[in-house]
Protein backbone atom coordinates (compact mmCIF):
# COMPACT_ATOMS: atom_id res chain seq x y z
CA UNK A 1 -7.26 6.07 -22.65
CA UNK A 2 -3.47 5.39 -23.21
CA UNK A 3 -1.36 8.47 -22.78
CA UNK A 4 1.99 9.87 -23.80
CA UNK A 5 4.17 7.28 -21.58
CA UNK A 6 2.39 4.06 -23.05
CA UNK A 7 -0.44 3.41 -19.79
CA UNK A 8 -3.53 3.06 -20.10
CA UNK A 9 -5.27 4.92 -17.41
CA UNK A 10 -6.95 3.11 -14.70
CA UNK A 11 -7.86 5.15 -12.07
CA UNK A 12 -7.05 9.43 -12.93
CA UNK A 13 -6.19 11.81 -10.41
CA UNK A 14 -9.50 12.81 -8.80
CA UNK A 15 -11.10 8.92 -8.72
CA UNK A 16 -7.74 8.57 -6.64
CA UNK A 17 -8.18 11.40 -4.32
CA UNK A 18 -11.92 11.26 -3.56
CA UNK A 19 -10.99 7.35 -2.50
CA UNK A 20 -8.69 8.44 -0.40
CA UNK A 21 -11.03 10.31 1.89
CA UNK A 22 -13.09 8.19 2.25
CA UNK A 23 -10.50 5.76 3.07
CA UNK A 24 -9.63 8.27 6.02
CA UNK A 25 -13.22 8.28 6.79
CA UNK A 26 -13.20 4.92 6.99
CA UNK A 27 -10.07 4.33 9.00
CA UNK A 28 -10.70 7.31 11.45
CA UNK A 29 -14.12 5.57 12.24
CA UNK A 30 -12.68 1.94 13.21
CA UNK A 31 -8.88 2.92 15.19
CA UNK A 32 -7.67 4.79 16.96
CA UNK A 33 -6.37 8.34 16.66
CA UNK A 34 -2.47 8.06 17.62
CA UNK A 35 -2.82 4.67 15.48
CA UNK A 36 1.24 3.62 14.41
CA UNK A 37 0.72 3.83 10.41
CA UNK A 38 3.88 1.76 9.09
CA UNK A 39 4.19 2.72 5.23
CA UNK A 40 5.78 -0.27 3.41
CA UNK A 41 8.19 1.33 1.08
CA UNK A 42 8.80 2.25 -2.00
CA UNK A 43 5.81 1.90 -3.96
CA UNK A 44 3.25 3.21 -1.40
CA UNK A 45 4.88 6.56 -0.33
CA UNK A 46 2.84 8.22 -2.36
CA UNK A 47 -0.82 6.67 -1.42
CA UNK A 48 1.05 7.06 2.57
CA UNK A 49 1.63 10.68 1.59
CA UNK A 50 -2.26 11.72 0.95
CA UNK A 51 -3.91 8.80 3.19
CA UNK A 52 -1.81 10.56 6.00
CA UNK A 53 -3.23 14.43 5.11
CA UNK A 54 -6.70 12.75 5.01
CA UNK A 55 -6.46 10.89 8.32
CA UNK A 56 -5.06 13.94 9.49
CA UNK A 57 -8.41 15.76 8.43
CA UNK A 58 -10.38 13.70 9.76
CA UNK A 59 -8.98 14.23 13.09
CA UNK A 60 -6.62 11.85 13.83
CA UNK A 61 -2.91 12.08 14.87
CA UNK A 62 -1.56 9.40 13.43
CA UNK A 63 2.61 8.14 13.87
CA UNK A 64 4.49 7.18 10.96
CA UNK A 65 6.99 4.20 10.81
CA UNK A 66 8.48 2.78 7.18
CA UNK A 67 9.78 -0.50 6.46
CA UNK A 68 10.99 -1.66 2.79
CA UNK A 69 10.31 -5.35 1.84
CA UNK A 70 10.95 -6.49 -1.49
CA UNK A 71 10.18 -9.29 -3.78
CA UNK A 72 9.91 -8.04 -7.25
CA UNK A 73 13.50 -6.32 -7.41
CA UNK A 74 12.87 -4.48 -11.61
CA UNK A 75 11.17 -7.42 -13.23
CA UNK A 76 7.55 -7.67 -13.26
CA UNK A 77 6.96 -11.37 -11.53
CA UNK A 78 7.36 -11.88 -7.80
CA UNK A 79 10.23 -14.20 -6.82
CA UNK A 80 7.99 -15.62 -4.00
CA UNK A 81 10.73 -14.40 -1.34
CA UNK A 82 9.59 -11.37 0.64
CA UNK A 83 13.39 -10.01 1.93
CA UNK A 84 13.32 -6.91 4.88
CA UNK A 85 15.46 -4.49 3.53
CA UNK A 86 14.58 -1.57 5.64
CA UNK A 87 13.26 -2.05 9.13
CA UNK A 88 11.17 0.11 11.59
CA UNK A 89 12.77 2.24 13.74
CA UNK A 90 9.58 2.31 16.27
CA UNK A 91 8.63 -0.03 19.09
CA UNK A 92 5.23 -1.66 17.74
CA UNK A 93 4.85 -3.71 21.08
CA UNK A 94 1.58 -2.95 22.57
CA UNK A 95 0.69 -0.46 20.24
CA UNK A 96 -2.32 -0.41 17.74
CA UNK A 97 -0.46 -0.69 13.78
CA UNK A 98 -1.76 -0.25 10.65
CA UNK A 99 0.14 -1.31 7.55
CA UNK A 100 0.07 1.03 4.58
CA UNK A 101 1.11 -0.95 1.20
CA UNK A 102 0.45 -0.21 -2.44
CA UNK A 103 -0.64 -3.28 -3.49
CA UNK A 104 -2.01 -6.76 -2.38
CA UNK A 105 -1.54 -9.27 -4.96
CA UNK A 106 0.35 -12.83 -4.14
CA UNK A 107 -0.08 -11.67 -0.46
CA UNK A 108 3.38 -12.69 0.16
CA UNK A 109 4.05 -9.24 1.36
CA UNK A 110 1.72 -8.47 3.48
CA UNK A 111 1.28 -11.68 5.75
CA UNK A 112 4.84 -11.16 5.84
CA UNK A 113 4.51 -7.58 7.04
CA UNK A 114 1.49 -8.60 9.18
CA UNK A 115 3.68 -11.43 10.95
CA UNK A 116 6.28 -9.70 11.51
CA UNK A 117 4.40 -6.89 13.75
CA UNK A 118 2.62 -9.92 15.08
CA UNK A 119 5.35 -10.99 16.55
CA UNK A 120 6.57 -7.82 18.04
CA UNK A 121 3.61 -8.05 20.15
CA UNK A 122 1.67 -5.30 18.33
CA UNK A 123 -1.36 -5.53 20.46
CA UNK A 124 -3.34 -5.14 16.84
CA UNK A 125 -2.57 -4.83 13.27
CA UNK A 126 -4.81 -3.83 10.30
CA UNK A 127 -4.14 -3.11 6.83
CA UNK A 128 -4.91 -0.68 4.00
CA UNK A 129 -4.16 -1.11 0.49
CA UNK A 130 -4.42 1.46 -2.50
CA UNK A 131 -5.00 -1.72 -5.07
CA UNK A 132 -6.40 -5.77 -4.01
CA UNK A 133 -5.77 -8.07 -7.30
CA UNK A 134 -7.42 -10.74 -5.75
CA UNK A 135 -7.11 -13.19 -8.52
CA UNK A 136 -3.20 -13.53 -8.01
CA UNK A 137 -3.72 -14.10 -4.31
CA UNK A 138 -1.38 -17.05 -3.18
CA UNK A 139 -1.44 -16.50 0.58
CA UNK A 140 -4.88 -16.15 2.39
CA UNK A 141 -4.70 -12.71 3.66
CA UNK A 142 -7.05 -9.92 3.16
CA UNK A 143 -6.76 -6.19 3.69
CA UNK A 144 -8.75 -4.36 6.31
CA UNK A 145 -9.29 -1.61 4.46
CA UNK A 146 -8.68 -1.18 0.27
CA UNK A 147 -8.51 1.50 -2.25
CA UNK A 148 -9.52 -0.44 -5.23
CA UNK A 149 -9.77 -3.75 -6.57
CA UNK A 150 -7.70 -4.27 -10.18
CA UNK A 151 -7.63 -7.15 -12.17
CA UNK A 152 -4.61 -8.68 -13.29
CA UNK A 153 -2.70 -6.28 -14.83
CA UNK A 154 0.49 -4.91 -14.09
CA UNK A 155 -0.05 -1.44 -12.88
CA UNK A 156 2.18 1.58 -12.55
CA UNK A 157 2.01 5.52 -11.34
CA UNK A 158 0.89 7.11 -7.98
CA UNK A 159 4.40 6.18 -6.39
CA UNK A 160 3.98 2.36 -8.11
CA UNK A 161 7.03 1.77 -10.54
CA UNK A 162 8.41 -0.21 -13.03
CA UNK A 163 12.08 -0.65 -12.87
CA UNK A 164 12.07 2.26 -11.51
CA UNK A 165 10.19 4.00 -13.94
CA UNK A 166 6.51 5.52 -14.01
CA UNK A 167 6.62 6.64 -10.01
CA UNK A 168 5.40 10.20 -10.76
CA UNK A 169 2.53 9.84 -13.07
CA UNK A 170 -0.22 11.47 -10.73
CA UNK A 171 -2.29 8.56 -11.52
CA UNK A 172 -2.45 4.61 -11.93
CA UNK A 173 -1.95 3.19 -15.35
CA UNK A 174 -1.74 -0.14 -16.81
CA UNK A 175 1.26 -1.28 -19.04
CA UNK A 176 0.52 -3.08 -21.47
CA UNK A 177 3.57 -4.33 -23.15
CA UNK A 178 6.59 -5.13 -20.94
């Protein structure tokens, strides 16, 4: 179903939410309670936003760090170069972290997210996803937890943007002619 704004719904509202929980469930079963959640910014805030209220349901008492890393600037191809333009403002050493990110394609970003906490001496890191396109993977890296697998299709809404564009649809559609 396309809709007013040109995407083709993948995944509506309510598919989105119900995963959600269970990601919680999920999450709150394997780590920790005061786990450090570190939302990779911008396109996940939203996923972050509800994964948090879940895991918050569930029991746990989760902290929340952000970092921004970048490698699509508006176009709709990776550049290959993951740049840090926003870094944490927590201490990860010794603590249990769990990136949040919106979606794992290349994996550029998130072994780059995953070695960089590494190296702060996060005593462990895991990682959730709201979308896997494993058929673009580049990197070898996998996600600990993930929302959905896609194919390969460039997706927008649920905080996921083009250009800036699509962020607020309150669900995850495909564009189909960029």
């Amino acid at each position: 179903m396309t809709n007013r704004s040109g995407v083709e719904v993948i995944f509506d509202a309510d598919t989105i939410s119900r995963r959600v929980g269970e990601l919680a469930t999920e999450i709150s079963g394997r780590l920790p309670e005061d786990v450090l959640i570190v939302v990779v910014l911008k396109g996940s805030f939203v996923f972050a936003a509800d994964l948090l209220r879940a895991l918050d349901r569930s029991g746990m008492q989760p902290r929340v760090d952000f970092i921004s890393l970048s490698s699509y600037g508006t176009g709709t191809e990776s550049s290959r170069e993951v740049q840090l333009t926003r870094d944490l403002s927590e201490e990860v050493r010794g603590q249990t972290v769990l990136i949040v990110d919106d979606i794992l394609d290349t994996g550029r970003t998130l072994a780059f997210a995953v070695d960089l906490i590494v190296a702060r001496g996060a005593s462990a890191v895991h990682s959730c996803v709201l979308l896997d396109k494993r058929e673009r993977r580049e990197v070898r890296v996998d996600a600990d937890f993930v929302g959905f697998d896609v194919g390969n299709v460039f997706v927008v809404g649920y905080g996921i943007d083009l250009a800036h564009r699509y962020r607020s649809l309150p669900y995850i559609g495909a564009v189909r002619s960029v």
